[in-house]
N, C-alpha and C. Protein backbone atom coordinates (compact mmCIF):
# COMPACT_ATOMS: atom_id res chain seq x y z
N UNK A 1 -10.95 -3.43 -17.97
CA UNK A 1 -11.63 -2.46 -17.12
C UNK A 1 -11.06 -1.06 -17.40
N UNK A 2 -11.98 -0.17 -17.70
CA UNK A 2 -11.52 1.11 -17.80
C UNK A 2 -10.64 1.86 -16.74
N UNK A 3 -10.49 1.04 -15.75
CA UNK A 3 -9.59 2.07 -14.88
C UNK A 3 -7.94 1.55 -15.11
N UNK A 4 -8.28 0.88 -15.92
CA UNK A 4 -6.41 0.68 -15.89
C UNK A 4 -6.03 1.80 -16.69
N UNK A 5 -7.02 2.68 -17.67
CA UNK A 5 -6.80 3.75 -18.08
C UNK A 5 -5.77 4.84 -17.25
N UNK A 6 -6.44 4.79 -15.76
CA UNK A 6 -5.81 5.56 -14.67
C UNK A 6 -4.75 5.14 -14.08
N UNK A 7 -4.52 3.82 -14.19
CA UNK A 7 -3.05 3.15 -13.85
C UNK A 7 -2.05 3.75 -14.73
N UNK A 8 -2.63 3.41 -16.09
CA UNK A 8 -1.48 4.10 -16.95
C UNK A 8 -1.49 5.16 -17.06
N UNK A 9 -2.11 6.03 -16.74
CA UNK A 9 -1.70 7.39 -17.15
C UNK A 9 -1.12 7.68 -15.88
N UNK A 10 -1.27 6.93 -14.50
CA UNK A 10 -0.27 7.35 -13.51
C UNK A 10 1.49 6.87 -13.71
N UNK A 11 1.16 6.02 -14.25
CA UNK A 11 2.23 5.34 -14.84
C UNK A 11 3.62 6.69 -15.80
N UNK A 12 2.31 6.89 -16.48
CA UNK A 12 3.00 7.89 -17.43
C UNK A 12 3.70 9.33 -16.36
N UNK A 13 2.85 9.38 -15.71
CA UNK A 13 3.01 10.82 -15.03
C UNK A 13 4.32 10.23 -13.49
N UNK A 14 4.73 8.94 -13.35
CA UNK A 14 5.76 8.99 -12.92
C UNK A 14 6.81 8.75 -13.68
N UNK A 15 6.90 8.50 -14.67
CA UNK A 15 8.13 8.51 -15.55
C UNK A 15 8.48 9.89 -15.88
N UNK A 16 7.27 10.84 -15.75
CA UNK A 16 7.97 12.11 -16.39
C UNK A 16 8.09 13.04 -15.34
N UNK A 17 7.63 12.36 -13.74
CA UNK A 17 8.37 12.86 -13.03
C UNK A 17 10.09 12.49 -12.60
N UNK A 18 10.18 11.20 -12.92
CA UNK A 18 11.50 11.07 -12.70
C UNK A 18 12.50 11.36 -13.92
N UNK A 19 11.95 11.57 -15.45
CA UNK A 19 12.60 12.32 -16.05
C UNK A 19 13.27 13.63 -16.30
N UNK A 20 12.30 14.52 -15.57
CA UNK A 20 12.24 15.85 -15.44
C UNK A 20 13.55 16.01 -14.25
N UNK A 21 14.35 17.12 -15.16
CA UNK A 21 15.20 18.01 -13.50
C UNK A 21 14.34 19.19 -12.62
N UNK A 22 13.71 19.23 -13.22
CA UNK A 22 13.11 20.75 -12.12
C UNK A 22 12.17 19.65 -10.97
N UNK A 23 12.75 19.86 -10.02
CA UNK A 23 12.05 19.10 -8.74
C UNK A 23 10.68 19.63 -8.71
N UNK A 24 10.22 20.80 -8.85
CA UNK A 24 8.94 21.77 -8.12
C UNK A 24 8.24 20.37 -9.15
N UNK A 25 8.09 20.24 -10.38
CA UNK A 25 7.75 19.55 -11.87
C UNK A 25 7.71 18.01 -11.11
N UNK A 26 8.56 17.65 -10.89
CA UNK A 26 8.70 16.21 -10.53
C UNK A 26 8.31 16.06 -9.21
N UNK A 27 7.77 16.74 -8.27
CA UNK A 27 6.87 16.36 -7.09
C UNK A 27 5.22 16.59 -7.75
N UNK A 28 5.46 17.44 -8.37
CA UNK A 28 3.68 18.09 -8.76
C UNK A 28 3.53 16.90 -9.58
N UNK A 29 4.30 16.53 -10.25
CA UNK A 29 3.44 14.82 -11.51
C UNK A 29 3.82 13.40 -10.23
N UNK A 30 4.56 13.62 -9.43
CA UNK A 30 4.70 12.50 -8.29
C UNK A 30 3.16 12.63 -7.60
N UNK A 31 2.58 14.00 -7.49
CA UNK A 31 1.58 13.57 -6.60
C UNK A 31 0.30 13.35 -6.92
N UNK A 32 0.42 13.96 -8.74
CA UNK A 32 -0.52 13.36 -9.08
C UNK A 32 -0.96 12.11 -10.07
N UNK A 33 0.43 11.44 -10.28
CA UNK A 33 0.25 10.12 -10.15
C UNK A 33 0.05 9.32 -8.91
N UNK A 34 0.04 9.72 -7.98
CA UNK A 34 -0.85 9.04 -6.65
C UNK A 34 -2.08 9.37 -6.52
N UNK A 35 -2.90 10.62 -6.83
CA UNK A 35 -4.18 10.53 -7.32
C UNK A 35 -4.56 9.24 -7.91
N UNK A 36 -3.76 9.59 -9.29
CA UNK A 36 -4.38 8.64 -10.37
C UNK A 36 -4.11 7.36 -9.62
N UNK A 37 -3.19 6.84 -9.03
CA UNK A 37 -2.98 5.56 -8.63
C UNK A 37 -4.42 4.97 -7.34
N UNK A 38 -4.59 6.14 -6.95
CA UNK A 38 -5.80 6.20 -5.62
C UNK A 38 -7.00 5.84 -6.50
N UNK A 39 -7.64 6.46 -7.28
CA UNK A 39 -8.66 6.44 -8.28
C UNK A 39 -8.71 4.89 -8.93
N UNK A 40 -7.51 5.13 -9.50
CA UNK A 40 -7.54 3.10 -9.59
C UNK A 40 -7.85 2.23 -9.27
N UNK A 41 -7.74 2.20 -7.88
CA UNK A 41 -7.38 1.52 -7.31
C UNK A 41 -9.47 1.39 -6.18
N UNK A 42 -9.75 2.50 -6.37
CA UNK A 42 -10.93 2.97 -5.64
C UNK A 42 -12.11 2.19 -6.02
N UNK A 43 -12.98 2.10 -4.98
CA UNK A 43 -14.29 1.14 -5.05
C UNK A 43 -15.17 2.36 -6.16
N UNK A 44 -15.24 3.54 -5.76
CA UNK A 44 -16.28 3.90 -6.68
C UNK A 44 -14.91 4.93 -7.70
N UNK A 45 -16.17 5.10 -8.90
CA UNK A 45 -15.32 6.12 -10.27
C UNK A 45 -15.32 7.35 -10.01
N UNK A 46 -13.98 7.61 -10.44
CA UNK A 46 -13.53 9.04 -10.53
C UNK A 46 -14.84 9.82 -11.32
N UNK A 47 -14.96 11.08 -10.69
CA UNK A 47 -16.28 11.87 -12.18
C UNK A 47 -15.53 12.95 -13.21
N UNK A 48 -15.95 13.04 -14.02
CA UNK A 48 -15.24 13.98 -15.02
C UNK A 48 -14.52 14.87 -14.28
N UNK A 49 -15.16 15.87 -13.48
CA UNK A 49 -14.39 17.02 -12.96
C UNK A 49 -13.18 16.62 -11.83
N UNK A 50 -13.60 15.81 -11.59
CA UNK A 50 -12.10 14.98 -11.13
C UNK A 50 -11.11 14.84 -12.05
N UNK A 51 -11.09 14.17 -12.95
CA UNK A 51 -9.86 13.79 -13.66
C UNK A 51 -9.91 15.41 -14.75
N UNK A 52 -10.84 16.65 -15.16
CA UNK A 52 -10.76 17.81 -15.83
C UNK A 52 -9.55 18.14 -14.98
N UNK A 53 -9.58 17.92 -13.45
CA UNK A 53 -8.98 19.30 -12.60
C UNK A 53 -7.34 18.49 -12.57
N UNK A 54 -7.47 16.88 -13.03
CA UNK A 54 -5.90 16.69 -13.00
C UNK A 54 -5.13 16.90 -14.25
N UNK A 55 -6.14 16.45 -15.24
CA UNK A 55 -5.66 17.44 -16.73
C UNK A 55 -5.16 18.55 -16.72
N UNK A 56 -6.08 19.57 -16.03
CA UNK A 56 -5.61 20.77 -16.14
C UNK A 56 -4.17 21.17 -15.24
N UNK A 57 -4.01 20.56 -14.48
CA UNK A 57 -2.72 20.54 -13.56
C UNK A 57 -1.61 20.04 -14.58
N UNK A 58 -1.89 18.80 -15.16
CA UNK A 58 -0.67 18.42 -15.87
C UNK A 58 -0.47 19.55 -17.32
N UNK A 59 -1.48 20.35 -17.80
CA UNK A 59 -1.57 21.25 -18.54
C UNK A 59 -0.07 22.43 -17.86
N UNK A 60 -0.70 22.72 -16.75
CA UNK A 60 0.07 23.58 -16.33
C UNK A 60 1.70 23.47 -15.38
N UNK A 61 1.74 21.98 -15.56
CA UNK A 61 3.20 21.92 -15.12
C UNK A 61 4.04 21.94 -16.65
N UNK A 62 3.34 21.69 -17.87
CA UNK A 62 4.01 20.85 -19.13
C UNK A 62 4.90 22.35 -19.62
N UNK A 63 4.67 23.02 -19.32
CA UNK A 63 5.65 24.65 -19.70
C UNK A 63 6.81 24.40 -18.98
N UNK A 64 7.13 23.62 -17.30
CA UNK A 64 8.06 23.76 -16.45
C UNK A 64 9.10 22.44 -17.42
N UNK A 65 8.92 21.42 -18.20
CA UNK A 65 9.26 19.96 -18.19
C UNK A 65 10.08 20.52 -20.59
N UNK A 66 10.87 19.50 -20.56
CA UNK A 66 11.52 19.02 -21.37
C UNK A 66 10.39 19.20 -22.23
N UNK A 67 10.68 18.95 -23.80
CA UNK A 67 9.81 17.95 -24.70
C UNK A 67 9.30 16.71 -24.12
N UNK A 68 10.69 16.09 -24.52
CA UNK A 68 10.30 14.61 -24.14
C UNK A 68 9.65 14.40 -22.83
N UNK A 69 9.68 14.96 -21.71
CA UNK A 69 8.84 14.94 -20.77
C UNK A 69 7.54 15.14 -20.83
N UNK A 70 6.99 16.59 -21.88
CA UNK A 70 6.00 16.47 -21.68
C UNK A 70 5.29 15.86 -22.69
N UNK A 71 6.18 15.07 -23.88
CA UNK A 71 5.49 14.01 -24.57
C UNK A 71 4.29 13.45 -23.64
N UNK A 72 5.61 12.70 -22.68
CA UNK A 72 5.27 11.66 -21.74
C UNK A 72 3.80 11.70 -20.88
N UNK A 73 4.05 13.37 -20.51
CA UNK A 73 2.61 13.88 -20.34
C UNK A 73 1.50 13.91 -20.92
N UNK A 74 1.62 14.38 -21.90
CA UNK A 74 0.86 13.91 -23.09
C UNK A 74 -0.11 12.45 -22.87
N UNK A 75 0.96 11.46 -22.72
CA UNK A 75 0.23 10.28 -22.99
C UNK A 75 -0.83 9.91 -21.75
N UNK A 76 0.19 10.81 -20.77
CA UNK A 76 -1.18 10.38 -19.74
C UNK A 76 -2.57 11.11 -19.83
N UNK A 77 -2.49 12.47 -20.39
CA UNK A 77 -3.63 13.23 -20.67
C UNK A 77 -4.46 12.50 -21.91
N UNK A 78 -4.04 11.82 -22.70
CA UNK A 78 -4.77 10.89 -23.39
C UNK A 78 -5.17 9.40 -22.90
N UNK A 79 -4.74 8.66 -21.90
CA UNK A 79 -5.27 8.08 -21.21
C UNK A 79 -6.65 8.34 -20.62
N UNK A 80 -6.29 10.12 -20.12
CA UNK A 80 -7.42 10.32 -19.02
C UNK A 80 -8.51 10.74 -19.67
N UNK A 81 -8.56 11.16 -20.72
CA UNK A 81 -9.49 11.74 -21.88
C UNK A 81 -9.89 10.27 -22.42
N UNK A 82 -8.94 9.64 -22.93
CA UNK A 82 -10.23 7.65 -22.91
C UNK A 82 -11.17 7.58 -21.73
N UNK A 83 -10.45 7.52 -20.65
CA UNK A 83 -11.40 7.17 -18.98
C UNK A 83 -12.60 7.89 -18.99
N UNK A 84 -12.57 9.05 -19.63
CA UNK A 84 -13.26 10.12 -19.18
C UNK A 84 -14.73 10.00 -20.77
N UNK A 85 -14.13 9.24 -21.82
CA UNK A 85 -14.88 8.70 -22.85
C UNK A 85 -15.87 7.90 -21.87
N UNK A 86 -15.68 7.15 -21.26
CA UNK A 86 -16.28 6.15 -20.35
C UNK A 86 -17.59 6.43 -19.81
N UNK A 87 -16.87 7.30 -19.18
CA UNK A 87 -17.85 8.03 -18.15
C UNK A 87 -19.44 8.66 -18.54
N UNK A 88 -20.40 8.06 -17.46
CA UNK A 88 -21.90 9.15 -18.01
C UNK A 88 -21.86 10.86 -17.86
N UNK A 89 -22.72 11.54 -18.08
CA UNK A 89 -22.49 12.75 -17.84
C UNK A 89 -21.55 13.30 -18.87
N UNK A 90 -22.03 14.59 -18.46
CA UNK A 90 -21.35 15.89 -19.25
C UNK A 90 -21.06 15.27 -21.12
């Protein structure tokens, strides 16, 4: 099922919150791996501009985070870009 897409990329986005030292960084990917975990988990699908507007968030924490952190990021933004392959529209 395509939403385990969103499991894992929440997945991803709590590891690189608990990797990360800058707290502001590691609450902002804590909360939006509970998105992604909500979406998962949800009777109906996330729509593109849903998961655009959490991309773009993890876009803009990945300047605050490590490399290797925002590898990690990375992988979830390629998760969400598969999910988002899925999807009708746009």
């Amino acid at each position: 099922m395509t939403r385990e897409e969103l499991a894992t990329a929440s997945d991803h986005l709590e590891s690189a919150a608990a990797a990360t030292e800058n707290t502001a960084a590691s609450e902002r990917l804590s909360e939006l791996a509970n998105q992604l975990t909500s979406l998962a988990e949800s009777d109906s699908e996330a729509d593109h501009g849903r998961i655009a507007r959490i991309q773009a968030a993890i876009n803009e924490v990945k300047s605050d985070v490590s490399d290797n952190v925002a590898a990690t990021m990375s992988d979830a933004r390629d998760e969400l870009s598969a999910y988002r392959e899925t999807l009708d529209g746009v």
